[in-house]
C-alpha atoms as a PDB file:
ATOM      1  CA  UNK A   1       0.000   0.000   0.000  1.00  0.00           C
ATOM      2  CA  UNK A   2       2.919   2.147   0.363  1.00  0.00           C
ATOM      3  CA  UNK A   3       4.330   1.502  -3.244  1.00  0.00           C
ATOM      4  CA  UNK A   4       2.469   4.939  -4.530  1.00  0.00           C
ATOM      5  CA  UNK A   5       3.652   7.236  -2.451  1.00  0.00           C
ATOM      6  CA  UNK A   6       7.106   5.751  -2.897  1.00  0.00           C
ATOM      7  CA  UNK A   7       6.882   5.966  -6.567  1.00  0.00           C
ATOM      8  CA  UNK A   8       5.522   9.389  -6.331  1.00  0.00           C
ATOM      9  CA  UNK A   9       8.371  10.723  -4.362  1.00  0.00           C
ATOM     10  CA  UNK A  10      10.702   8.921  -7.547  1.00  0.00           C
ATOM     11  CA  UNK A  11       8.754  10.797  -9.668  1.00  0.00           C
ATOM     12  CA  UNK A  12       8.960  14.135  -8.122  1.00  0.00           C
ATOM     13  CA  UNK A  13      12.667  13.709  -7.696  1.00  0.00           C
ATOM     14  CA  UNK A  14      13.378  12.823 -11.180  1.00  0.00           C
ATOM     15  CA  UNK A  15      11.344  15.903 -12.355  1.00  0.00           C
ATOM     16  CA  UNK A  16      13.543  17.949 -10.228  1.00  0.00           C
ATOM     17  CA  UNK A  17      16.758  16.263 -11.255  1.00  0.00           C
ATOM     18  CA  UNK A  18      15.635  16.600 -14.851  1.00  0.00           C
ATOM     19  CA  UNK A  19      14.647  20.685 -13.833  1.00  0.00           C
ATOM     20  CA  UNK A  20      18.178  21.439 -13.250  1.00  0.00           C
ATOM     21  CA  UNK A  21      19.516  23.754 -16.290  1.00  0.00           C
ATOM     22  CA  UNK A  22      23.142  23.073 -17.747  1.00  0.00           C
ATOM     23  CA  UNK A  23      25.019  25.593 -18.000  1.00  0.00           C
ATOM     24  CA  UNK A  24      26.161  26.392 -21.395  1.00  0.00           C
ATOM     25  CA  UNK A  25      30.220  26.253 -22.150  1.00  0.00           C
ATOM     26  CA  UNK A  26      32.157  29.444 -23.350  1.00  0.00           C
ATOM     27  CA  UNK A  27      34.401  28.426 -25.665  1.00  0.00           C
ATOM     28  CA  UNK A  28      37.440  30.284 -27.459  1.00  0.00           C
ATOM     29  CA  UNK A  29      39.326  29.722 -30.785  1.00  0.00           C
ATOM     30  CA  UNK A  30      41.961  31.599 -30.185  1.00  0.00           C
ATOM     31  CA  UNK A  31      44.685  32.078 -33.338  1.00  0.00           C
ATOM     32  CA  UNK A  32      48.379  33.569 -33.543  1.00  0.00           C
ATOM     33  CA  UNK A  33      48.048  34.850 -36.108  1.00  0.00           C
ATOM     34  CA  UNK A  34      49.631  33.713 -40.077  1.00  0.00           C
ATOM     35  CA  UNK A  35      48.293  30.556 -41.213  1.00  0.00           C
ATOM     36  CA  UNK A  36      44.988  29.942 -39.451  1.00  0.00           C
ATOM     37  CA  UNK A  37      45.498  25.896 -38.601  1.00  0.00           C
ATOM     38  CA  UNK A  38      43.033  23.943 -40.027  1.00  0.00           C
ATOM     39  CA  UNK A  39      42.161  21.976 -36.696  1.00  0.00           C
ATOM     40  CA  UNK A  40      41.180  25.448 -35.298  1.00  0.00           C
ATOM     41  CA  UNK A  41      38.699  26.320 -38.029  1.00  0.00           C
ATOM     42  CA  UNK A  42      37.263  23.067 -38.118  1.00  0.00           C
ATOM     43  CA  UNK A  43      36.811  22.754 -34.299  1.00  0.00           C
ATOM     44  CA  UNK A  44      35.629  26.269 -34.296  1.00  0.00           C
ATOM     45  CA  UNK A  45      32.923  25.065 -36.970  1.00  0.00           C
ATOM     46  CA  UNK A  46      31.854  22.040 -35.165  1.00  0.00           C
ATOM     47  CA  UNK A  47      31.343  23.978 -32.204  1.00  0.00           C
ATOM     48  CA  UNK A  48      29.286  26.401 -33.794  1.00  0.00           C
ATOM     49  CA  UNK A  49      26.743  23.753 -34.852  1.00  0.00           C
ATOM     50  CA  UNK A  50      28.618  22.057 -37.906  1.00  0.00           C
ATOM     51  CA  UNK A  51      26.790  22.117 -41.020  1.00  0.00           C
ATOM     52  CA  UNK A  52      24.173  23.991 -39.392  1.00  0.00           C
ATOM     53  CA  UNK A  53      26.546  27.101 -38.139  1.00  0.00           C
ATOM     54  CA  UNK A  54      26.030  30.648 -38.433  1.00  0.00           C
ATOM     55  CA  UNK A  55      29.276  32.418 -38.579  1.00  0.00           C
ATOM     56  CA  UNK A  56      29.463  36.540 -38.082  1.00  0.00           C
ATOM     57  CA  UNK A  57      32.319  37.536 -39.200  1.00  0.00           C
ATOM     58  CA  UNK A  58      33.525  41.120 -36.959  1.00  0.00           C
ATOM     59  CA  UNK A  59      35.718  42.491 -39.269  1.00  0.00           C
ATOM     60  CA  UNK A  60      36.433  46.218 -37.343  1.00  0.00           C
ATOM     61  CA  UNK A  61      40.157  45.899 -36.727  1.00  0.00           C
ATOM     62  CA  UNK A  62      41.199  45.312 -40.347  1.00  0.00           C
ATOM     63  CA  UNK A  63      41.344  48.439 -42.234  1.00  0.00           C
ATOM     64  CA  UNK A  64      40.639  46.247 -45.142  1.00  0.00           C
ATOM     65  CA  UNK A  65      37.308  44.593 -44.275  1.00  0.00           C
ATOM     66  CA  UNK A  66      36.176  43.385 -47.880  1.00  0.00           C
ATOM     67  CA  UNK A  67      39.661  41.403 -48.176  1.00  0.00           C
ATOM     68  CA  UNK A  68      39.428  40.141 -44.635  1.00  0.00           C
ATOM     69  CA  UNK A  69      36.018  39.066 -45.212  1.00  0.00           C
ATOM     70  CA  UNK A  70      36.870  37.008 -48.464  1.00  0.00           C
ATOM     71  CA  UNK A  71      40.278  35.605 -46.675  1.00  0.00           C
ATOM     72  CA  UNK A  72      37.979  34.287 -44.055  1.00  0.00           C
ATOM     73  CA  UNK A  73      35.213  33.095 -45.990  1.00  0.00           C
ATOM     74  CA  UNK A  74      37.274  30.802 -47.976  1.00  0.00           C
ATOM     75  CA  UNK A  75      38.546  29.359 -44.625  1.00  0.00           C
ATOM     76  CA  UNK A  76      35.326  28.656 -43.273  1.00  0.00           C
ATOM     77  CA  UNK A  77      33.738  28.618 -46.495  1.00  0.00           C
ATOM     78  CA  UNK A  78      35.770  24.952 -47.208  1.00  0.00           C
ATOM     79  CA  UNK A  79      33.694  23.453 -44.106  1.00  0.00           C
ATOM     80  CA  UNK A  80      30.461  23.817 -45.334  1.00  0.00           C
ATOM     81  CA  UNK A  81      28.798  25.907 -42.209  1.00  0.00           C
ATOM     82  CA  UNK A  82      25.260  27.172 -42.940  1.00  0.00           C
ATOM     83  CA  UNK A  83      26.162  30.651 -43.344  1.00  0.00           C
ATOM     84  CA  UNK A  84      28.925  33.119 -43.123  1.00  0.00           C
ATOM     85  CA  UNK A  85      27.756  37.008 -42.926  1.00  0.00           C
ATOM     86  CA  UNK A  86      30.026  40.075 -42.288  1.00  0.00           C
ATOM     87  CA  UNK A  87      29.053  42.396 -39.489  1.00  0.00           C
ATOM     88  CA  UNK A  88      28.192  46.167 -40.536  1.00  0.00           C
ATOM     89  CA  UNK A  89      31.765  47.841 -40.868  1.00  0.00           C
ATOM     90  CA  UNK A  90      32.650  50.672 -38.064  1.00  0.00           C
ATOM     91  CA  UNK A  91      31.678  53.408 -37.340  1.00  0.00           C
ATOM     92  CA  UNK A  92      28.427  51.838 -36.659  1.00  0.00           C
ATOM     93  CA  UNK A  93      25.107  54.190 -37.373  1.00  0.00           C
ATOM     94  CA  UNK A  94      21.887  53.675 -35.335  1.00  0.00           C
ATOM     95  CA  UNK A  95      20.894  51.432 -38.485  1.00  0.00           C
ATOM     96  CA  UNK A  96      23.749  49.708 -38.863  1.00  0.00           C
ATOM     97  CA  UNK A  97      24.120  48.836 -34.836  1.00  0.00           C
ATOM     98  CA  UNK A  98      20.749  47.784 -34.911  1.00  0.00           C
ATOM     99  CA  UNK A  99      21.719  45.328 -37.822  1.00  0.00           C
ATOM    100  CA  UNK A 100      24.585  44.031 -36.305  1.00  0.00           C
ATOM    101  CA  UNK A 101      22.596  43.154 -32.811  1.00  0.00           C
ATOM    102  CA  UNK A 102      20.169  41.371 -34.744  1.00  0.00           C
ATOM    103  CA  UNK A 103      23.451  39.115 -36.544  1.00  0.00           C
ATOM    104  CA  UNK A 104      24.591  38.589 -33.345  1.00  0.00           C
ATOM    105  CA  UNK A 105      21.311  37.170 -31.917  1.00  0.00           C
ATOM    106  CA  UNK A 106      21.198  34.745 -34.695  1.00  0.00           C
ATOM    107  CA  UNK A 107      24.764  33.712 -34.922  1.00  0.00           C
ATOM    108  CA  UNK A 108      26.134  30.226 -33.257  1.00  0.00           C
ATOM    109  CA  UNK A 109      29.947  31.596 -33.479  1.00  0.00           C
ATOM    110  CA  UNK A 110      31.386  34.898 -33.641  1.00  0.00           C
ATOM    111  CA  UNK A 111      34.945  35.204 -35.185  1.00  0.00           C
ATOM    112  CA  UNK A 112      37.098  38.923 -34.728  1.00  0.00           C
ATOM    113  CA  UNK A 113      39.686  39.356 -37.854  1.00  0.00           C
ATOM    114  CA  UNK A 114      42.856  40.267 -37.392  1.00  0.00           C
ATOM    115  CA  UNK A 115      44.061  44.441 -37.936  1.00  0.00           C
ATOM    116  CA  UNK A 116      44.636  46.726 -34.927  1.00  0.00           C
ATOM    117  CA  UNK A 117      42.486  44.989 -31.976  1.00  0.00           C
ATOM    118  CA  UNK A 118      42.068  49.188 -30.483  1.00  0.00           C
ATOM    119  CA  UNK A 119      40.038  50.013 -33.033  1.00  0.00           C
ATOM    120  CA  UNK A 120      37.943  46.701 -32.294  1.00  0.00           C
ATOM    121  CA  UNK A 121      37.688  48.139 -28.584  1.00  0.00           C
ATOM    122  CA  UNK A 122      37.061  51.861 -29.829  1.00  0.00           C
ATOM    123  CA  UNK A 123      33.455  50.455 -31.455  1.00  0.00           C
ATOM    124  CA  UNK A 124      32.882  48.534 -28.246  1.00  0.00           C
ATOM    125  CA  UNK A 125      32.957  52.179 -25.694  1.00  0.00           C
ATOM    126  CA  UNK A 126      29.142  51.204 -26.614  1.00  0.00           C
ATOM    127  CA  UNK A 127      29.092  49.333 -24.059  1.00  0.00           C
ATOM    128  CA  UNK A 128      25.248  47.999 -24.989  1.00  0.00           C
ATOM    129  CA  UNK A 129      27.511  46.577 -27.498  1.00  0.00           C
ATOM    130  CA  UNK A 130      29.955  45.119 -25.615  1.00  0.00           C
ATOM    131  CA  UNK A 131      27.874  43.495 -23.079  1.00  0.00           C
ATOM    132  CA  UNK A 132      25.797  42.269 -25.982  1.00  0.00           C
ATOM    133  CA  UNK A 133      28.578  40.703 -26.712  1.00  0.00           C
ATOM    134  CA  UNK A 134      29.596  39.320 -23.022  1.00  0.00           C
ATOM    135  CA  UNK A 135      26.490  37.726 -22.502  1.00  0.00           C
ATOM    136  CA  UNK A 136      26.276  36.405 -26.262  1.00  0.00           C
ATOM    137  CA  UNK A 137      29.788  34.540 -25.087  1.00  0.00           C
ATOM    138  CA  UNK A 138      28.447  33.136 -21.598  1.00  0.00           C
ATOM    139  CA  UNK A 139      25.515  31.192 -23.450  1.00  0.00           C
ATOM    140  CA  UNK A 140      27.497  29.329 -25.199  1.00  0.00           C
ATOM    141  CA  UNK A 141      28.159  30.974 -28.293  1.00  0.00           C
ATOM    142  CA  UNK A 142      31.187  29.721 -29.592  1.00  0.00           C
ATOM    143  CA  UNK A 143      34.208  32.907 -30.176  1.00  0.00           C
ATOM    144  CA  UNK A 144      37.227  33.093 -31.729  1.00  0.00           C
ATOM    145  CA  UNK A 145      39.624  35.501 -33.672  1.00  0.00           C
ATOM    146  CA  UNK A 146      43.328  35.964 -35.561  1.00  0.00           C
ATOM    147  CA  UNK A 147      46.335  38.319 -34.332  1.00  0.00           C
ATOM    148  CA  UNK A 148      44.721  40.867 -33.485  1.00  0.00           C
ATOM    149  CA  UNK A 149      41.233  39.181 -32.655  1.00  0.00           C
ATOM    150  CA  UNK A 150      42.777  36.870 -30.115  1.00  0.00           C
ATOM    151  CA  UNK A 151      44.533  40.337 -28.316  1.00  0.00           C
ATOM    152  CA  UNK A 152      40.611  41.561 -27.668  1.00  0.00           C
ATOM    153  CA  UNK A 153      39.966  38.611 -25.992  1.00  0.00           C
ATOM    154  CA  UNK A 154      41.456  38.892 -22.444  1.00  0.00           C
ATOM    155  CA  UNK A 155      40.227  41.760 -19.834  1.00  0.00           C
ATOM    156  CA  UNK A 156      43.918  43.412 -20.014  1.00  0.00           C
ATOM    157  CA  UNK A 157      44.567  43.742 -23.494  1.00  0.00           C
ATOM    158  CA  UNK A 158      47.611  45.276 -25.137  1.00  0.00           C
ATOM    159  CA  UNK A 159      47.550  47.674 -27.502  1.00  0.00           C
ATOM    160  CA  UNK A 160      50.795  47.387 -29.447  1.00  0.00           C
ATOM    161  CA  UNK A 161      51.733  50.725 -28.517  1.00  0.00           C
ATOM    162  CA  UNK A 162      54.980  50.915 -25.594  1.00  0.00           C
ATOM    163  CA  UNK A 163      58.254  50.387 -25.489  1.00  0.00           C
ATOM    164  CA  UNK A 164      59.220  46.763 -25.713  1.00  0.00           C
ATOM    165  CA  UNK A 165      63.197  46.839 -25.468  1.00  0.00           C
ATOM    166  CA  UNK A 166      62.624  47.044 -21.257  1.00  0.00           C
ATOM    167  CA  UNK A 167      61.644  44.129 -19.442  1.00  0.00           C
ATOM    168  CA  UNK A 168      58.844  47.177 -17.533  1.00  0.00           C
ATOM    169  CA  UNK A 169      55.318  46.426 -18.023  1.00  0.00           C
ATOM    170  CA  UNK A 170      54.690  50.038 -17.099  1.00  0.00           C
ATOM    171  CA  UNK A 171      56.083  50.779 -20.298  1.00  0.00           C
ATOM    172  CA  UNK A 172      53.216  48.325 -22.062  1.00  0.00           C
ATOM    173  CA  UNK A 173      50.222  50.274 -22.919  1.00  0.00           C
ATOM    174  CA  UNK A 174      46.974  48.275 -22.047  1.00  0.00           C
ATOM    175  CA  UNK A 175      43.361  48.829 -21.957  1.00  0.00           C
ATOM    176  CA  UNK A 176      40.261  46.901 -21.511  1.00  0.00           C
ATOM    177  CA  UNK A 177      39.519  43.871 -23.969  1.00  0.00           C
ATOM    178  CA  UNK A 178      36.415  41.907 -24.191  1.00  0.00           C
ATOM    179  CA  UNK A 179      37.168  39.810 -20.429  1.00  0.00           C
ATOM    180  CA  UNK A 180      36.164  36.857 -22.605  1.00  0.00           C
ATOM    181  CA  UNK A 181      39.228  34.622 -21.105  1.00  0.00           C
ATOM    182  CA  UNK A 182      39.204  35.333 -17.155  1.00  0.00           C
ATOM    183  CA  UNK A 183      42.693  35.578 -15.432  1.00  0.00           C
ATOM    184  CA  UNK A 184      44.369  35.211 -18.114  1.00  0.00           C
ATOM    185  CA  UNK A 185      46.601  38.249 -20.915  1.00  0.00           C
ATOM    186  CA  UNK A 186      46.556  36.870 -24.535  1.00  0.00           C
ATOM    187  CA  UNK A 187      49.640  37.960 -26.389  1.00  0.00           C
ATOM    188  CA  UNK A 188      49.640  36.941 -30.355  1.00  0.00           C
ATOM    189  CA  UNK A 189      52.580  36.602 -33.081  1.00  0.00           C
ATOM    190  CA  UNK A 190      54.137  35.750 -29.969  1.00  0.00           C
ATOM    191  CA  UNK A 191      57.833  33.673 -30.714  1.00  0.00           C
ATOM    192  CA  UNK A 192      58.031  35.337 -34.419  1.00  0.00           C
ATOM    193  CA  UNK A 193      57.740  38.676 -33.400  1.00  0.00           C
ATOM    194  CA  UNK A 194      59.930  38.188 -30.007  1.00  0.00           C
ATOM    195  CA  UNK A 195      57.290  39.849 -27.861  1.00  0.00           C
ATOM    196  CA  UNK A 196      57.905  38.227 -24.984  1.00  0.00           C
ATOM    197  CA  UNK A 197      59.356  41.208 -22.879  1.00  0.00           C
ATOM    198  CA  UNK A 198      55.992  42.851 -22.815  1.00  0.00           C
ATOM    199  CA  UNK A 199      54.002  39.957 -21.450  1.00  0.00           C
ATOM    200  CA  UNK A 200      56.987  39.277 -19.171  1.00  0.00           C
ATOM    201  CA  UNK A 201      56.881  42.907 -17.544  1.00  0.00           C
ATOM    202  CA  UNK A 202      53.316  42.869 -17.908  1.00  0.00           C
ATOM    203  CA  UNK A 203      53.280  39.506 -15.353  1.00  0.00           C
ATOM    204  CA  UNK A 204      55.519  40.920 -13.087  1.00  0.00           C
ATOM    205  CA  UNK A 205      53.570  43.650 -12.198  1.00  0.00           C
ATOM    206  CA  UNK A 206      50.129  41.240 -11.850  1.00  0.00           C
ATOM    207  CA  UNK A 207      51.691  37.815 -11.400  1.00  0.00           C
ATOM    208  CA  UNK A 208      47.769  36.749 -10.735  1.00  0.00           C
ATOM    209  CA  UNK A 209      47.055  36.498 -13.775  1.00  0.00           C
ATOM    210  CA  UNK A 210      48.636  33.917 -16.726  1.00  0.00           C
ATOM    211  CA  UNK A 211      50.163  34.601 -19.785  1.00  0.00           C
ATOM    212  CA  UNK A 212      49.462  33.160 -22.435  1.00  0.00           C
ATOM    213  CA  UNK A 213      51.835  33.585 -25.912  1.00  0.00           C
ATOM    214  CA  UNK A 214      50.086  32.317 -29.252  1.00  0.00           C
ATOM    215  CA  UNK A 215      52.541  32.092 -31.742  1.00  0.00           C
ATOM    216  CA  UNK A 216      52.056  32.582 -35.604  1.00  0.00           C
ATOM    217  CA  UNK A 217      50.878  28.904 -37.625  1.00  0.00           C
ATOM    218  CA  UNK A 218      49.155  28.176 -33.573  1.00  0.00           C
ATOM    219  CA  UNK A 219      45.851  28.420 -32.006  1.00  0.00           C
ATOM    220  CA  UNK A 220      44.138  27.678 -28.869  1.00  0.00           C
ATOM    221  CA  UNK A 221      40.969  25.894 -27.938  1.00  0.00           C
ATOM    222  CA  UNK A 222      39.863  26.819 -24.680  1.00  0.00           C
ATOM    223  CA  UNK A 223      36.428  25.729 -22.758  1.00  0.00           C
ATOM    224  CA  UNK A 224      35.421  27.779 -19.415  1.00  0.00           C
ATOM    225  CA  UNK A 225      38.446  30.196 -19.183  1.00  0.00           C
ATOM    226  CA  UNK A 226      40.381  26.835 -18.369  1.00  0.00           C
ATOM    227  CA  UNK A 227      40.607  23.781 -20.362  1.00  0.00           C
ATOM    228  CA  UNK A 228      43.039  24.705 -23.278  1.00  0.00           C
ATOM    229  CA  UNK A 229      43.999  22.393 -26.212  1.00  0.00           C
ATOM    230  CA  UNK A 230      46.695  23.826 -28.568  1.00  0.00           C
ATOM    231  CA  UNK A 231      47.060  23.041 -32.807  1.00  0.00           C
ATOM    232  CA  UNK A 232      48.990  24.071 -35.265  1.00  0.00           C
ATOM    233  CA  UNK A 233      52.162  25.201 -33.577  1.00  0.00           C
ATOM    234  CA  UNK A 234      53.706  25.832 -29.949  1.00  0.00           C
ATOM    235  CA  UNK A 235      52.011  28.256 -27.293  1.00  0.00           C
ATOM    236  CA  UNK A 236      54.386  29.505 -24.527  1.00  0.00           C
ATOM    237  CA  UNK A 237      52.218  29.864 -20.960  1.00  0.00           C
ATOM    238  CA  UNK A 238      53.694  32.203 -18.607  1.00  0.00           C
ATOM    239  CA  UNK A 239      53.200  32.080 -14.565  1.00  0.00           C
ATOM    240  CA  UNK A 240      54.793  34.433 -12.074  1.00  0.00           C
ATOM    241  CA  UNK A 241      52.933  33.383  -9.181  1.00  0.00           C
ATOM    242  CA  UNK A 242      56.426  31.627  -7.871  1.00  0.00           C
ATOM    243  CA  UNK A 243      57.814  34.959  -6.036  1.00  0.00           C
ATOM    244  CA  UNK A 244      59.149  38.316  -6.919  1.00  0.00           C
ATOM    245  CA  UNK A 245      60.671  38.361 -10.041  1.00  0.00           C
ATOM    246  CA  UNK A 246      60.520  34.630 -10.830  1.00  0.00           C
ATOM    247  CA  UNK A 247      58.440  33.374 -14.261  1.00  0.00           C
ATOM    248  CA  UNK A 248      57.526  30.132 -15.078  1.00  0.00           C
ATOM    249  CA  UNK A 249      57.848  29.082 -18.466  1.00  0.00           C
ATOM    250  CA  UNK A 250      55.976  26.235 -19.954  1.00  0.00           C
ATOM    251  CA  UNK A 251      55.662  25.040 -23.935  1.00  0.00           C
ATOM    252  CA  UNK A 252      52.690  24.102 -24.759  1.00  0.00           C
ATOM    253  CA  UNK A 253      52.879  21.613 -28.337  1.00  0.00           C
ATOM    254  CA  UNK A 254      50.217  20.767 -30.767  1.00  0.00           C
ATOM    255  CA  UNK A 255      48.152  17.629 -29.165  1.00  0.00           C
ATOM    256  CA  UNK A 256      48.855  18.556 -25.516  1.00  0.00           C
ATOM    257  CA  UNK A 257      46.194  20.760 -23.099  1.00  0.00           C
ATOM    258  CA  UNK A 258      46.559  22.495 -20.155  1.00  0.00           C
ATOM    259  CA  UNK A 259      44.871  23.439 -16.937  1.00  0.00           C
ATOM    260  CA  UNK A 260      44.730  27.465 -16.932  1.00  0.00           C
ATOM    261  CA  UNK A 261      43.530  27.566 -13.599  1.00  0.00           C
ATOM    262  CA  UNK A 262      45.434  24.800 -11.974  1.00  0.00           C
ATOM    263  CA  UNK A 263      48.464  26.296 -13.956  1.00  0.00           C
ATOM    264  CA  UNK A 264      49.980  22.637 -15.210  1.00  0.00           C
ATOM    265  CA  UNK A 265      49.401  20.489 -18.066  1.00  0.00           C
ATOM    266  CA  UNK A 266      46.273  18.109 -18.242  1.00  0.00           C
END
């Protein structure tokens, strides 16, 4: 006689098990810069839904937008998603922003081009925009983005303006990026263009955070500001939490993943 009010608790509690929401990954495609490594576009693609992927291309650091667009549209363009648009070039107009928020609603991955990644920041002062974009990110929208694309990625972003012959990170210019990668500064063309003495002085002043050096022919797939998977070519990951002017150095090669919170490799 007790059996239905036993199976009626089971019931309840698999209703409320089954309630539960998952919470969506954020996921980053994060490129060097140069080639863009075909392991990166592809996972980027399956991420964003496979043959069923809407792609918006952000093309406002390139000062060459229609060239960009095409470069990238081949790329993606040999993976068969279900669409590839360009976002409204800058400076935005009320029309044009309203266009853009209504690509970005639709779109199941977001990729920046590579250019100058200030001028991707100068559009996003609107910050409707940029939180747009934030909260775009956090429900699981894949992202990704080349040279300059991958610098807007990280809350401290560097400019590209400073002087880089000092090991000072007060002489690194920096501003605010899109905080899309938590803890973490993003440097690109990182080994090729020997830019490590900016994201050295930079972690020496805020050994908190990580560095992380993308070098040209690389990328990085990471999942929750933590999991990261590298293709393509080395990535150099950078932590000075060891003491005063100590830095850890660690090379990351295609195939292998690390922990970016736990700071060691997976």
């Amino acid at each position: 006689m007790r059996l239905k009010p036993l199976l009626l608790a089971i019931g309840l509690l698999a209703v409320v098990v089954i309630a539960v929401p998952t919470l969506a990954a954020e996921r980053l495609v994060l490129v060097g810069g140069g080639h863009r490594p075909a392991a990166a576009m592809q996972r980027f693609v399956e991420w964003a839904g496979g043959s069923k992927a809407r792609l918006l291309m952000i093309l406002w650091a390139t000062g060459y937008p229609l060239e960009s667009y095409e470069s990238l549209q081949k790329d993606f363009g040999a993976l068969h998603p279900e669409s590839i648009e360009a976002a409204p070039v800058q400076p935005l107009t009320p029309e044009s922003r309203a266009a853009f928020l209504k690509q970005l609603a639709a779109a199941t991955g977001v990729f920046f081009s590579g250019g100058d990644q200030v001028r991707v920041m100068d559009v996003l002062k609107d910050t409707g925009l940029l939180e747009a974009i934030r909260a775009k990110h956090a429900s699981g929208t894949v992202f990704g983005g080349t040279s300059a694309g991958t610098a807007v990625m990280s809350k401290t972003m560097i400019t590209g303006e400073g002087d880089f012959t000092v090991l000072d990170g007060t002489k690194v210019e920096t501003r605010e990026g899109l905080d899309l990668i938590h803890d973490v500064i993003v440097d690109q063309h990182f080994l090729r263009r020997q830019r490590q003495n900016r994201l050295f002085g930079l972690l020496l002043l805020s050994p908190q955070q990580l560095g992380v050096g993308v070098d040209e022919d690389s990328a990085v797939l990471v999942t929750d500001s933590r999991h990261a998977e590298v293709v393509g070519g080395p990535v150099m990951i950078v932590d000075g939490r060891g003491g005063a002017d100590e830095l850890h150095l660690t090379i990351v090669r295609p195939g292998q993943r690390y922990d970016l919170v736990k700071r060691q490799r997976e």
